[in-house]
N, C-alpha and C. Protein backbone atom coordinates (compact mmCIF):
# COMPACT_ATOMS: atom_id res chain seq x y z
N UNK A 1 69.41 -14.85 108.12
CA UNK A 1 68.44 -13.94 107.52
C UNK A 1 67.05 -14.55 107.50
N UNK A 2 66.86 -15.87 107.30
CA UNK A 2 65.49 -16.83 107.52
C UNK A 2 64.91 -16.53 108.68
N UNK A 3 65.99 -16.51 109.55
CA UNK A 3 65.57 -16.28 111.17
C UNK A 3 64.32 -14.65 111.01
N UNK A 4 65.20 -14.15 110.56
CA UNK A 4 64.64 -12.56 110.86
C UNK A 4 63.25 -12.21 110.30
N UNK A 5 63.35 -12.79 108.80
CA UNK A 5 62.02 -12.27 108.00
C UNK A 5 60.94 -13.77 108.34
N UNK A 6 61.38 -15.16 109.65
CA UNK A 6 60.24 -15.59 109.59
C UNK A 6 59.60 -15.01 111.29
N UNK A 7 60.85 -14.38 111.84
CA UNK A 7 60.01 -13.60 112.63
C UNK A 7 59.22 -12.02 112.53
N UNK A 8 59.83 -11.59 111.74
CA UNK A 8 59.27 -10.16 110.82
C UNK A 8 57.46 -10.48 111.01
N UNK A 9 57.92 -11.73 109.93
CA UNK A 9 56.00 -12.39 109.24
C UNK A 9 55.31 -12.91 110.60
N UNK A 10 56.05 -13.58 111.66
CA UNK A 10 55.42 -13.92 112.79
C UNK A 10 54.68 -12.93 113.29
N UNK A 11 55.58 -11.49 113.41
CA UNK A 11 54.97 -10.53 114.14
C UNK A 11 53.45 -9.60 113.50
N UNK A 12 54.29 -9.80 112.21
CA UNK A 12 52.62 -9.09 111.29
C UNK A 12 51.77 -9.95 111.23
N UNK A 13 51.89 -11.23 110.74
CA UNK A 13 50.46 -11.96 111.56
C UNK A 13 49.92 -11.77 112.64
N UNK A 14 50.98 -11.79 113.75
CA UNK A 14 49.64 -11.68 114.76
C UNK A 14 49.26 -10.45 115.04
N UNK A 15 50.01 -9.43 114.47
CA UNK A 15 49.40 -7.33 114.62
C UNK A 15 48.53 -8.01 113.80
N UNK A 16 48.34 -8.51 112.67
CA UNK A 16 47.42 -8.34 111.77
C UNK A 16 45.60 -9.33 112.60
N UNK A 17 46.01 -10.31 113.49
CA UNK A 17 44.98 -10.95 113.91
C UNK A 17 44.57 -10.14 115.04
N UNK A 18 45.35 -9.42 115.71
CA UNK A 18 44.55 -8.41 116.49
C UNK A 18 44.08 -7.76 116.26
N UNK A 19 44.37 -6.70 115.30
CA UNK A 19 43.74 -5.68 114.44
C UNK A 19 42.05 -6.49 113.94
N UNK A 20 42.21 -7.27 113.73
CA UNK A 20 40.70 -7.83 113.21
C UNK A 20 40.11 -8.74 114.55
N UNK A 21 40.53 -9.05 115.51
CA UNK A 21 40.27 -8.60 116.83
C UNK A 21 39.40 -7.76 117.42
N UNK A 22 40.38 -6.61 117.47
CA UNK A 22 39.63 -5.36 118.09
C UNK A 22 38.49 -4.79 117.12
N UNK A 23 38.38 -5.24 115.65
CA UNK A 23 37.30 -4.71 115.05
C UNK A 23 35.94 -5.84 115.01
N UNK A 24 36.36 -7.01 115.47
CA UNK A 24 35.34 -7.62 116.15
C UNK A 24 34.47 -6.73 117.27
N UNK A 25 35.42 -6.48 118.46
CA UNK A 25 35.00 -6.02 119.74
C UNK A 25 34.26 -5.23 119.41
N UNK A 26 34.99 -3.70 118.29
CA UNK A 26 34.18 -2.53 118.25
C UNK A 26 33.02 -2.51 117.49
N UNK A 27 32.85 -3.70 116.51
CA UNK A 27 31.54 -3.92 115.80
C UNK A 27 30.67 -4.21 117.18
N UNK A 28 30.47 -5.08 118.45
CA UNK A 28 30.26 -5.86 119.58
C UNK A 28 29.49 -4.43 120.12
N UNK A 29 30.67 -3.33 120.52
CA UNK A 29 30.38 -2.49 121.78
C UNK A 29 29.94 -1.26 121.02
N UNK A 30 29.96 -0.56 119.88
CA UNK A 30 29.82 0.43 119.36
C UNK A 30 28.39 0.40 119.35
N UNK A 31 27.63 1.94 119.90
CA UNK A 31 26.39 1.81 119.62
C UNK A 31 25.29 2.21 118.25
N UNK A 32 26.28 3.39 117.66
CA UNK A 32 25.23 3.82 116.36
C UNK A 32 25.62 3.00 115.02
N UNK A 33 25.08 2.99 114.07
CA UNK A 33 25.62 2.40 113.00
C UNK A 33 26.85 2.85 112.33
N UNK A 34 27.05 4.48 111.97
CA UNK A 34 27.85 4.52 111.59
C UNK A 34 29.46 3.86 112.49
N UNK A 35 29.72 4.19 113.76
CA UNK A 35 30.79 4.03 114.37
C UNK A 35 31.10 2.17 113.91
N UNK A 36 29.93 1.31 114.17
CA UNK A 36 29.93 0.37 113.81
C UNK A 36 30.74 -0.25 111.97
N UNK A 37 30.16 0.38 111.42
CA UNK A 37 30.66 0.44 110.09
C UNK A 37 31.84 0.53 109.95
N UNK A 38 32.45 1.75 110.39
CA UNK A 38 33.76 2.29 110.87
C UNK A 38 34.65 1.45 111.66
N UNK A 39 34.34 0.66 112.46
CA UNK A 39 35.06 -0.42 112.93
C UNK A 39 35.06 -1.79 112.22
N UNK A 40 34.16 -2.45 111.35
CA UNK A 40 33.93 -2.95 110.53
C UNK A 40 35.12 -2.79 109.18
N UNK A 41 35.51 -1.40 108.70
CA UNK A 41 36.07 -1.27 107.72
C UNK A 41 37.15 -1.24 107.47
N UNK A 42 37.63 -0.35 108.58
CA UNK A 42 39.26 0.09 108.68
C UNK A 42 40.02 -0.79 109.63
N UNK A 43 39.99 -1.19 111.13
CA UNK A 43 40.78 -2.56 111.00
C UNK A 43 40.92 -3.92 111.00
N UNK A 44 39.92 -4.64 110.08
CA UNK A 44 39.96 -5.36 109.39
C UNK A 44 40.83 -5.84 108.01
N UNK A 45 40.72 -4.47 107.42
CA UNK A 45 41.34 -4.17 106.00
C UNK A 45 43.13 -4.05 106.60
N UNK A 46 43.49 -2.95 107.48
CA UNK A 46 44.65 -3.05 108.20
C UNK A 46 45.16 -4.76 108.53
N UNK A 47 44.44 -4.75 109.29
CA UNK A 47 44.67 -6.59 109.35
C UNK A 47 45.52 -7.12 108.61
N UNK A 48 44.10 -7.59 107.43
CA UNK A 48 44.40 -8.55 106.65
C UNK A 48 45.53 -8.00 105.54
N UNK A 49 45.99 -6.93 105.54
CA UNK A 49 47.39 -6.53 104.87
C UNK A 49 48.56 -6.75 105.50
N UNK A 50 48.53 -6.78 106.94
CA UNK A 50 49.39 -7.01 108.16
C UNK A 50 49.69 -9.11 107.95
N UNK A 51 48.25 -9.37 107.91
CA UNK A 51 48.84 -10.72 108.06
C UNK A 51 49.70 -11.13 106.38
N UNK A 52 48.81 -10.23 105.10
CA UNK A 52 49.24 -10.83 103.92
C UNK A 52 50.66 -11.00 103.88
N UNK A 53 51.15 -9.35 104.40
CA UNK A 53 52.26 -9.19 104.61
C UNK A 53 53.33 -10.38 105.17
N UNK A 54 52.93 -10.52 106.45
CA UNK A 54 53.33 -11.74 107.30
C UNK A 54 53.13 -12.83 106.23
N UNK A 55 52.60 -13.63 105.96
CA UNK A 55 52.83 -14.55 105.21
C UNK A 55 53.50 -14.32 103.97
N UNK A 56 53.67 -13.49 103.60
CA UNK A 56 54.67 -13.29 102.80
C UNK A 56 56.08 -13.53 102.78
N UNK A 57 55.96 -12.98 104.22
CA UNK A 57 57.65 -12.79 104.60
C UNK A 57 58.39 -14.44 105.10
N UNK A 58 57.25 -15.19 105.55
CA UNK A 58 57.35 -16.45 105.90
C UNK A 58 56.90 -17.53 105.19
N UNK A 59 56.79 -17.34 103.78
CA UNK A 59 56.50 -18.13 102.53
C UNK A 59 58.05 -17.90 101.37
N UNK A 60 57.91 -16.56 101.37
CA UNK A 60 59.17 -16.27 100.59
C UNK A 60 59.05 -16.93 99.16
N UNK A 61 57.58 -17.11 98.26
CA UNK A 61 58.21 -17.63 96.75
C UNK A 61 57.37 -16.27 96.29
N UNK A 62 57.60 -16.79 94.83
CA UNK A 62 57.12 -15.42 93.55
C UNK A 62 55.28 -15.63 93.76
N UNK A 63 55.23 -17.00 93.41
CA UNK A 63 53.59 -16.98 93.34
C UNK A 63 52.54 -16.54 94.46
N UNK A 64 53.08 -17.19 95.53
CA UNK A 64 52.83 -16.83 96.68
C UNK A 64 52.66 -15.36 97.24
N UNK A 65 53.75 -14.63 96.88
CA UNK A 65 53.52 -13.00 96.70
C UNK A 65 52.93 -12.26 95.95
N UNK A 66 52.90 -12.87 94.98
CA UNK A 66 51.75 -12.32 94.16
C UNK A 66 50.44 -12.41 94.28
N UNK A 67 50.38 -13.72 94.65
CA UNK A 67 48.67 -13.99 95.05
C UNK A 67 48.60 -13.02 96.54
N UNK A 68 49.32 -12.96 97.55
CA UNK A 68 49.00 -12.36 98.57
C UNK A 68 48.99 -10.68 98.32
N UNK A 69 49.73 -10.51 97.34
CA UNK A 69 49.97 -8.76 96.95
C UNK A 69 48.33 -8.63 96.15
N UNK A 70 47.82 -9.79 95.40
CA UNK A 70 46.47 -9.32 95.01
C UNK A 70 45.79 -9.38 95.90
N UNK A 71 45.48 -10.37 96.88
CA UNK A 71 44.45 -10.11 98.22
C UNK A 71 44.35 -8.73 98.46
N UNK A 72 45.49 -8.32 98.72
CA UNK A 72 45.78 -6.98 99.85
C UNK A 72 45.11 -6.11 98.55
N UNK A 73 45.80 -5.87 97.52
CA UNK A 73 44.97 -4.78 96.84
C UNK A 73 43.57 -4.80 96.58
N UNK A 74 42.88 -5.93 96.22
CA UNK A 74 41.70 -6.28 96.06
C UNK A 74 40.88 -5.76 97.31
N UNK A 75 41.20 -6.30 98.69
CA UNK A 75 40.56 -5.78 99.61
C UNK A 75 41.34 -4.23 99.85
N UNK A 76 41.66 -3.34 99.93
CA UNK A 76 41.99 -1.90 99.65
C UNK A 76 40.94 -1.32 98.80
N UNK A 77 40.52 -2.48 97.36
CA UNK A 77 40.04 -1.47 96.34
C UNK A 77 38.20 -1.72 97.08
N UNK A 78 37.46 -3.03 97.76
CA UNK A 78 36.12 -3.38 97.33
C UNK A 78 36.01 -2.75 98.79
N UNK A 79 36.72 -3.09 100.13
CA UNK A 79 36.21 -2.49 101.48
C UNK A 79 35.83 -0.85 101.69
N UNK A 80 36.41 0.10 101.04
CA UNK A 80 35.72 1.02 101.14
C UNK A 80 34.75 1.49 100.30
N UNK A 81 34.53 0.76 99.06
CA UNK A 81 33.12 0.65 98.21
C UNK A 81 32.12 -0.10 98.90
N UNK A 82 32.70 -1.06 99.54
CA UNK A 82 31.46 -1.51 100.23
C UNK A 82 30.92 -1.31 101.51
N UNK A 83 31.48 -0.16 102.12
CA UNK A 83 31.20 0.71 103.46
C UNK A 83 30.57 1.67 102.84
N UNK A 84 30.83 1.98 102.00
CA UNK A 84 29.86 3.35 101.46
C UNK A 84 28.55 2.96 101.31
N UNK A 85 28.21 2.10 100.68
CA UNK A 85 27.03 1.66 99.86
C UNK A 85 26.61 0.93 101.46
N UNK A 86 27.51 0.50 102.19
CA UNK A 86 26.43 0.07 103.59
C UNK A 86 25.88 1.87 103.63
N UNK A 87 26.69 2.30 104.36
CA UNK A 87 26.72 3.66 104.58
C UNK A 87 25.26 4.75 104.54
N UNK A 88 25.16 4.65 102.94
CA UNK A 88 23.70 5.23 102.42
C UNK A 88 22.93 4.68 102.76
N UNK A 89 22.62 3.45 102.95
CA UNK A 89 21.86 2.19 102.54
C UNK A 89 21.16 2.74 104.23
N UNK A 90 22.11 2.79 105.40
CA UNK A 90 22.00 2.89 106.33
C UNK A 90 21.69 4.25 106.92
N UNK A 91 22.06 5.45 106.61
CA UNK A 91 21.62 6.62 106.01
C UNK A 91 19.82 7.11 105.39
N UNK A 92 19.83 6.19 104.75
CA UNK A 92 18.43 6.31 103.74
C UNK A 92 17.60 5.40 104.93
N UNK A 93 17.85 4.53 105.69
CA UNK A 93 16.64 3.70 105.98
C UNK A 93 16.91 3.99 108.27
N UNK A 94 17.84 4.21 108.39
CA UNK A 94 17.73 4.62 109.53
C UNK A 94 18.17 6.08 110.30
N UNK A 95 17.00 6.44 110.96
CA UNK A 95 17.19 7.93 111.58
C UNK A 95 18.29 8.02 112.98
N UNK A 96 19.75 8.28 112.83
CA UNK A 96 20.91 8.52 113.31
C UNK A 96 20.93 9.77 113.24
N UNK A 97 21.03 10.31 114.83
CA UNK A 97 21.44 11.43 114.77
C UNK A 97 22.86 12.58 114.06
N UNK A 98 22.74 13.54 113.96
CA UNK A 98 23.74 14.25 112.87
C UNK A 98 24.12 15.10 113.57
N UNK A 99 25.83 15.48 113.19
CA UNK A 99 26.53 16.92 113.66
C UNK A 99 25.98 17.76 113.42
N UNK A 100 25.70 17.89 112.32
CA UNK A 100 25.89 19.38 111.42
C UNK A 100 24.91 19.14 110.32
N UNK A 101 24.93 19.83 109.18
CA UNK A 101 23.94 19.47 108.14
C UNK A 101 23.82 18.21 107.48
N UNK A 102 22.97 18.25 107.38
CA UNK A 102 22.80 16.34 106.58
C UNK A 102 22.53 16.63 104.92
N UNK A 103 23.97 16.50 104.28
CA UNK A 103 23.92 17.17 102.91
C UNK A 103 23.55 16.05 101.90
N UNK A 104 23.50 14.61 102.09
CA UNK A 104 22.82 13.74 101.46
C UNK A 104 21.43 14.06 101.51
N UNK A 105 20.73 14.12 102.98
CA UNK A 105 19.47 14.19 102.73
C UNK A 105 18.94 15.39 101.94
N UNK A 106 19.42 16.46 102.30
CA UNK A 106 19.12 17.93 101.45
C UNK A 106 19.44 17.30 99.76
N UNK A 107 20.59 16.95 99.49
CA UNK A 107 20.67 16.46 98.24
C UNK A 107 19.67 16.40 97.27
N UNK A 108 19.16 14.71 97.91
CA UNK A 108 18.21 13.86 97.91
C UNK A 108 16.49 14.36 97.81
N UNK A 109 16.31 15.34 98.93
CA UNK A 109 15.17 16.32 98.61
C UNK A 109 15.58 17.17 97.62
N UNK A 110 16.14 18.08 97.18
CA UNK A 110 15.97 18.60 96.43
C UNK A 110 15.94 18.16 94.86
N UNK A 111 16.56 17.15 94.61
CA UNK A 111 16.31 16.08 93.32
C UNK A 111 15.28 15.41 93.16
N UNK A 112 14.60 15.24 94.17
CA UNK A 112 13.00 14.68 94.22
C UNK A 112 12.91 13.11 94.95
C-alpha cells in the first residue's frame, strides 16, 4: 500500500509542477493583460494543490497534513482576491480592448 500512495504523490507532484509550468509559459506568450492574469491565477493555484496533495500522500503524518491542507486552502482563499484587485488596478490604469460593455467603467462614471 506504501508502494501505491508514494506513487499516487509522485504523480501529483509532478501534474502539479507542470501545471505551474505551463502558467509560467502563458504568463511568457499571452499578449493582453487580462489573459496574462488568467494564466497567472488558475494554474498555479491548481498546481500547488496537486503538489500539496502529492506530498501528502508521500509524507503520510497528521501534522504534515494539516499544514499542507492549510497551504492549499489559504492559497484557494488569497489567489483569487488577489487577481481581482490586479484586475481593476489593471482595468483603471490600462486601455484593453473590450467585448461588450465595460460595466466597471460606466459604474465608475456614473458615481463620479
Amino acid at each position: 500500500m506504501d508502494g501505491v500512495l508514494d506513487f499516487a504523490g509522485g504523480v501529483a507532484m509532478v501534474l502539479g509542477a507542470l501545471f505551474a509550468l505551463l502558467a509560467a509559459i502563458g504568463v511568457h506568450k499571452f499578449r493582453d493583460p487580462y489573459s496574462r492574469m488568467h494564466a497567472a491565477a488558475k494554474s498555479p493555484t491548481l498546481g500547488l494543490v496537486l503538489v500539496t496533495i502529492g506530498a501528502a500522500l508521500q509524507i503520510r503524518t497528521f501534522s504534515a497534513i494539516a499544514t499542507l491542507t492549510l497551504v492549499a486552502i489559504l492559497q484557494l482563499l488569497t489567489s483569487p482576491v488577489g487577481t481581482h484587485l490586479a484586475a481593476r488596478a489593471v482595468h483603471l490604469r490600462v486601455d484593453v480592448p473590450q467585448d461588450g460593455v465595460d460595466e466597471l467603467r460606466r459604474d465608475q462614471d456614473a458615481g463620479g
